[in-house]
Protein backbone atom coordinates (compact mmCIF):
# COMPACT_ATOMS: atom_id res chain seq x y z
CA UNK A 1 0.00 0.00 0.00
CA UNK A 2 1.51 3.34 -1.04
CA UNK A 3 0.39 6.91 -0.04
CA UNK A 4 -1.28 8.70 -2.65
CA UNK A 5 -2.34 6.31 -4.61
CA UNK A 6 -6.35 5.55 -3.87
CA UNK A 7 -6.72 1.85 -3.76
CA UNK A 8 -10.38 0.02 -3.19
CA UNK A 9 -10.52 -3.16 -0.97
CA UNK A 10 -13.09 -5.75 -0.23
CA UNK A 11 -14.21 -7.19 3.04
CA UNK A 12 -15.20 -10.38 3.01
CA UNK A 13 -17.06 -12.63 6.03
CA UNK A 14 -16.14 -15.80 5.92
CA UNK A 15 -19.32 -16.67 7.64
CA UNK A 16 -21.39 -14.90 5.13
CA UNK A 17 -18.95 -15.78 1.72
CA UNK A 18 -21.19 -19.06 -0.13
CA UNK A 19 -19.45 -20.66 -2.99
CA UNK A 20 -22.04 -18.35 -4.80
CA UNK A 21 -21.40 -15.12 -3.48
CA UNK A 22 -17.60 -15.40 -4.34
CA UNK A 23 -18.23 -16.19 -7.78
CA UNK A 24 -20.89 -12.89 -8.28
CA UNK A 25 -17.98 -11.31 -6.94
CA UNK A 26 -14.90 -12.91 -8.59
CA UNK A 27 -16.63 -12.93 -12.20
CA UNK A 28 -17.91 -8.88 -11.95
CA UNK A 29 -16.77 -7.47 -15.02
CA UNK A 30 -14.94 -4.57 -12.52
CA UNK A 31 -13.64 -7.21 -10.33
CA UNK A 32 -10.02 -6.02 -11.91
CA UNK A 33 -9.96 -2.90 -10.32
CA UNK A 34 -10.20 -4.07 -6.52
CA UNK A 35 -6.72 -4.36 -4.92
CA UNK A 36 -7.01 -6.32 -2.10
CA UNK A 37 -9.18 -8.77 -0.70
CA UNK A 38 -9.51 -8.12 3.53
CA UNK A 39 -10.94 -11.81 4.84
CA UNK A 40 -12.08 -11.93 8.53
CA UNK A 41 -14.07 -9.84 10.88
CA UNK A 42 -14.88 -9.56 14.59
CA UNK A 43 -16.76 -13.35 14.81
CA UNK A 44 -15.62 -15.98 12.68
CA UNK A 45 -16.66 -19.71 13.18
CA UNK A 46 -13.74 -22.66 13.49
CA UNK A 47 -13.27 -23.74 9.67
CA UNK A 48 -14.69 -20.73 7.65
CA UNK A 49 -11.32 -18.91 7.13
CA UNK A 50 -9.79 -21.30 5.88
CA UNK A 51 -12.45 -22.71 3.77
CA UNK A 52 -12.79 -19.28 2.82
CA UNK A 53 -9.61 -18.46 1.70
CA UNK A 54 -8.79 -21.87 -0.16
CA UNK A 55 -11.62 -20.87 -2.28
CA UNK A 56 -10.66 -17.54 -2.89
CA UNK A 57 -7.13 -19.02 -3.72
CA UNK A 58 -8.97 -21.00 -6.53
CA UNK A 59 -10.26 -17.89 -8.29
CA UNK A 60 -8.25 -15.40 -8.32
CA UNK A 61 -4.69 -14.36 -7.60
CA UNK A 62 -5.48 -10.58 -5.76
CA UNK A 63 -3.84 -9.77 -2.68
CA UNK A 64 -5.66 -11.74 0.63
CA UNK A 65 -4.72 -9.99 3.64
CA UNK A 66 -6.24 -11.29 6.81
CA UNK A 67 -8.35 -9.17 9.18
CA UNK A 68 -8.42 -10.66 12.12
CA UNK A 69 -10.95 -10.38 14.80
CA UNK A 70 -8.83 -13.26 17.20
CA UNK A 71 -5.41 -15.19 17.01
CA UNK A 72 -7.22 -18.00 15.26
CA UNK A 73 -7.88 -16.38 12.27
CA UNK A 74 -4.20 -16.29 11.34
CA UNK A 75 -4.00 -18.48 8.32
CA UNK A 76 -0.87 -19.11 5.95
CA UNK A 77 -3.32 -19.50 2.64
CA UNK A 78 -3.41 -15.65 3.26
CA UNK A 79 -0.64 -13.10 1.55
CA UNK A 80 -0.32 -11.10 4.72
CA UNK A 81 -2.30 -9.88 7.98
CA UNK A 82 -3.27 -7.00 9.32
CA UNK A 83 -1.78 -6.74 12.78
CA UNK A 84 -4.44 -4.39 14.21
CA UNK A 85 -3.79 -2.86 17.70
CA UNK A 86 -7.24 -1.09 18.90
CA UNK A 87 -5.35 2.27 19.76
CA UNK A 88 -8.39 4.52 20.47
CA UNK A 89 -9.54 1.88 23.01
CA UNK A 90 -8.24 0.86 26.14
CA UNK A 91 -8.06 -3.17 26.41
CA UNK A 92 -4.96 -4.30 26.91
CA UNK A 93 -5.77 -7.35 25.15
CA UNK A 94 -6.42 -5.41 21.80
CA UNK A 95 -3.39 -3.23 22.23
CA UNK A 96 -1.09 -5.85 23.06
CA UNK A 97 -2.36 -8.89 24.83
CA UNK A 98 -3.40 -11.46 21.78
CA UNK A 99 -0.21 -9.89 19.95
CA UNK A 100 1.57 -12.07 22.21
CA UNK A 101 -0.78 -14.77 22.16
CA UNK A 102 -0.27 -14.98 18.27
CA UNK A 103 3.24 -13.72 18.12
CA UNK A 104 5.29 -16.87 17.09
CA UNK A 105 2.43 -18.55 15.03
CA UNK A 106 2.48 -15.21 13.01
CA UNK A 107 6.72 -16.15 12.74
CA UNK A 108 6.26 -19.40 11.51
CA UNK A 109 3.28 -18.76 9.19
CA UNK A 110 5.14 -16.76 6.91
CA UNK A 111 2.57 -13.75 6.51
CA UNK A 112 3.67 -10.19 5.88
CA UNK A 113 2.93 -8.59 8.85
CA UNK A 114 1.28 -4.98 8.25
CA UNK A 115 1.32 -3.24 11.64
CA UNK A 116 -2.08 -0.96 11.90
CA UNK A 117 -2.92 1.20 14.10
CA UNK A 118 -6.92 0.50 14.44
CA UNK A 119 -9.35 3.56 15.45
CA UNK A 120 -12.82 3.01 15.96
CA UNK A 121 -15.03 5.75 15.07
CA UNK A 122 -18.84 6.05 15.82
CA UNK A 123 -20.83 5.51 13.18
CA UNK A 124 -24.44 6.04 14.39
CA UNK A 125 -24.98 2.77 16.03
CA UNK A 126 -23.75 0.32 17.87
CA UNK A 127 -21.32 -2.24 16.07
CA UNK A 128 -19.68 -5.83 16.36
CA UNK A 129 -16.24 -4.82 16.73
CA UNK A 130 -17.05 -2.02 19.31
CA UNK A 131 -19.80 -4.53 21.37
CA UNK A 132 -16.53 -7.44 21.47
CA UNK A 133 -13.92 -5.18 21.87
CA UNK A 134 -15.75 -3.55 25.08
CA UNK A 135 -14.47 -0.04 23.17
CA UNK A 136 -16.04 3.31 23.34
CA UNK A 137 -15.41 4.83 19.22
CA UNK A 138 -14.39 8.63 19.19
CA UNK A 139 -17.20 10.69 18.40
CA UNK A 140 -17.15 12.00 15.06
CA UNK A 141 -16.95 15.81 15.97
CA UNK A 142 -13.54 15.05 17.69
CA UNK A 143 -11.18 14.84 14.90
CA UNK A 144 -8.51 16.53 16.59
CA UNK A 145 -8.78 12.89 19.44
CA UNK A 146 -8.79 11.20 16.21
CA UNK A 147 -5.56 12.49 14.42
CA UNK A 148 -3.59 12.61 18.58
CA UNK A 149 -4.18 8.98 18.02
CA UNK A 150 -3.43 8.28 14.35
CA UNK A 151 -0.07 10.63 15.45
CA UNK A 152 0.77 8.33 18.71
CA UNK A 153 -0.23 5.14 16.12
CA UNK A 154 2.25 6.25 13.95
CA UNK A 155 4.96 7.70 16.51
CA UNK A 156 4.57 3.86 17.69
CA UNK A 157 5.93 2.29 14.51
CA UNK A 158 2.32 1.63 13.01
CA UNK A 159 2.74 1.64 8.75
CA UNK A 160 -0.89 2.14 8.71
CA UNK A 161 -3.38 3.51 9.72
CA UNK A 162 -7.43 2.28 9.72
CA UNK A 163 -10.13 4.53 10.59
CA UNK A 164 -13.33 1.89 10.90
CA UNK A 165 -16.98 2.80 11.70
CA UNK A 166 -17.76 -0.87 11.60
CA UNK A 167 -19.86 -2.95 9.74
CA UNK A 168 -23.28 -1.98 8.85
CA UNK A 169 -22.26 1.83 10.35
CA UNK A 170 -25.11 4.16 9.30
CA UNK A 171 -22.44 6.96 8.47
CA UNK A 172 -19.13 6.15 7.81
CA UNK A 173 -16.04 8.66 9.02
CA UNK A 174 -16.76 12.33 8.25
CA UNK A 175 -14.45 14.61 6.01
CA UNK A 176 -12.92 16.66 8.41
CA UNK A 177 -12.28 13.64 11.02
CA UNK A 178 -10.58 11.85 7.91
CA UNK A 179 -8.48 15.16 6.76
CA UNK A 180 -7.86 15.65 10.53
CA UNK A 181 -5.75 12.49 10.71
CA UNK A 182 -4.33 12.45 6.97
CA UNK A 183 -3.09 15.80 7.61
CA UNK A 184 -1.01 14.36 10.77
CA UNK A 185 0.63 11.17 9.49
CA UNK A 186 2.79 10.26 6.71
CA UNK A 187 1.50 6.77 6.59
CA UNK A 188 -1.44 5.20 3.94
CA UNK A 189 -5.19 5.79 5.66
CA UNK A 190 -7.20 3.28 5.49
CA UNK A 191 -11.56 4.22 5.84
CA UNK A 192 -13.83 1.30 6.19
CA UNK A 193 -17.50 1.62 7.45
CA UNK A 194 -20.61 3.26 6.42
CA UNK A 195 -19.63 3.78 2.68
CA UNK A 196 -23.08 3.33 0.53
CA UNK A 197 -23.02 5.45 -2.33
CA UNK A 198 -20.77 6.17 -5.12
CA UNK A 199 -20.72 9.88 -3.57
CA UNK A 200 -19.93 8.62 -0.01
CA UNK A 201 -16.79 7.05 -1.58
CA UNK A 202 -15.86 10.12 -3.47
CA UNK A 203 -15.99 12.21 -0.72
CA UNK A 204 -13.86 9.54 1.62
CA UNK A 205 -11.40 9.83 -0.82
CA UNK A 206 -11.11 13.67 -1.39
CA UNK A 207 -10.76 13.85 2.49
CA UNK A 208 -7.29 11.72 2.24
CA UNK A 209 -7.79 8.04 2.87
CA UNK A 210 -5.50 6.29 0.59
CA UNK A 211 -7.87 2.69 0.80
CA UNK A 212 -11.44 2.92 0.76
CA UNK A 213 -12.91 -0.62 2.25
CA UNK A 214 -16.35 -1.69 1.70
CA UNK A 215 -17.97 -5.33 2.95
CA UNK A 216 -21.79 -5.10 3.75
CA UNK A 217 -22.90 -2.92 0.90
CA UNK A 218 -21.42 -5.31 -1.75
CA UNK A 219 -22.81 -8.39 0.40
CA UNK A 220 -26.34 -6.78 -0.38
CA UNK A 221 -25.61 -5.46 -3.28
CA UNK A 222 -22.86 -6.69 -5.92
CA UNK A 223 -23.68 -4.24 -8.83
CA UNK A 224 -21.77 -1.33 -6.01
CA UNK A 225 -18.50 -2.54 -7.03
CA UNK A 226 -19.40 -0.48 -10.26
CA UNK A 227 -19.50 2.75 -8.51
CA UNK A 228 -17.11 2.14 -6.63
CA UNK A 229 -14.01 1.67 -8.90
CA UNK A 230 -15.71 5.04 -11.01
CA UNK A 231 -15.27 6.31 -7.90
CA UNK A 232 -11.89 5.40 -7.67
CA UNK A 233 -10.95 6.18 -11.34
CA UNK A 234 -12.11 9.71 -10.54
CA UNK A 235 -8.60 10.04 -8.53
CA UNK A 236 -6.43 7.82 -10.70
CA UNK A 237 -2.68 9.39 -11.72
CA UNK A 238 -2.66 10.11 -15.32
């Protein structure tokens, strides 16, 4: 991932990807212009990563980077993981605690390890990851909380940085919370959460982040991924 270069990813539940569902996606005629492939989320049953994976590994050859919601989500199948430390929170066991649960099967598994700094921003309603985690998100008219953090994340040794309202988020990270943070780091922003429209996209992008991330919208609707790479083409570097 490179900074200034706006880059779409996919999330994809394990627990909600059917054989069908990968091959709407897989086969879309703008399935070319995704980047990455994000696999995992906050619950994930025993067997559906990997399942999950292995079939993605049979139809196409995109960039699977894990996004893991415990230790055993780490899976070798993947290209690399997304080493997430919850830094607008307070649980020890999200800033450091499973790290060192995980740390040595992360060694021997061979994944590139992308160290994120993870910050949890409300969305309008209650989420997943913020229910599990036990983690209060920063309001949305605190950016300047929001970029102390991404600065601390980054002043830490994070190489990226993910802003996340959560899945099914009824807004997804405002403009000035997003420039707030780009505007403080030299690392890639990543902005998942709350991104329905082609316009919501547009304007996530035109606020800095570098990776725009989408899961539930495509889940309910395939046909998104359309407006979402036009989206993306509208910043592409001639």
């Amino acid at each position: 991932m490179r900074a200034n270069q706006k880059m779409v990813a996919v999330l994809i539940d394990p627990d909600k990807s059917a054989d069908h569902q990968l091959d709407t996606l897989v086969f879309h005629p703008n399935f070319d212009q995704v980047d990455f492939l994000f696999v995992g989320g906050s619950l994930v049953t025993d067997g559906s990563m990997k399942t999950c994976l292995a079939e993605l590994k049979k139809r196409t050859n995109k960039p699977l980077i894990i996004f893991p919601g415990s230790p055993n989500q780490i899976d070798d199948q993947a290209d690399a993981i997304l080493l997430l430390s919850l830094i607008s929170g307070r649980n020890s066991d999200l800033l450091i605690g499973r790290h060192v649960e995980s740390a040595h099967k992360l060694k021997r598994s061979g994944l590139e390890i992308l160290a994120t700094g993870y910050i949890l921003i409300d969305g309008g309603r209650t989420t997943t990851v913020s229910y599990i985690s036990g983690t209060t998100p920063i309001p949305q008219d605190k950016p300047g909380i929001a970029a102390a953090t991404a600065l601390a994340g980054s002043q830490l040794g994070k190489k990226l940085i993910y802003l996340d309202c959560g899945s099914g988020a009824h807004h997804h990270a405002s403009p000035q919370l997003i420039a707030a943070v780009k505007n403080e780091v030299d690392t890639p922003v990543i902005v998942g959460g709350g991104i329905k429209t082609r316009e919501d996209a547009e304007t996530v992008f035109t606020a800095g982040a570098d990776v725009v991330v989408v899961g539930n919208k495509l889940e309910d609707n395939p046909e998104f991924l359309t407006e979402l790479v036009k989206a993306k083409a509208r910043f592409a570097v001639r």
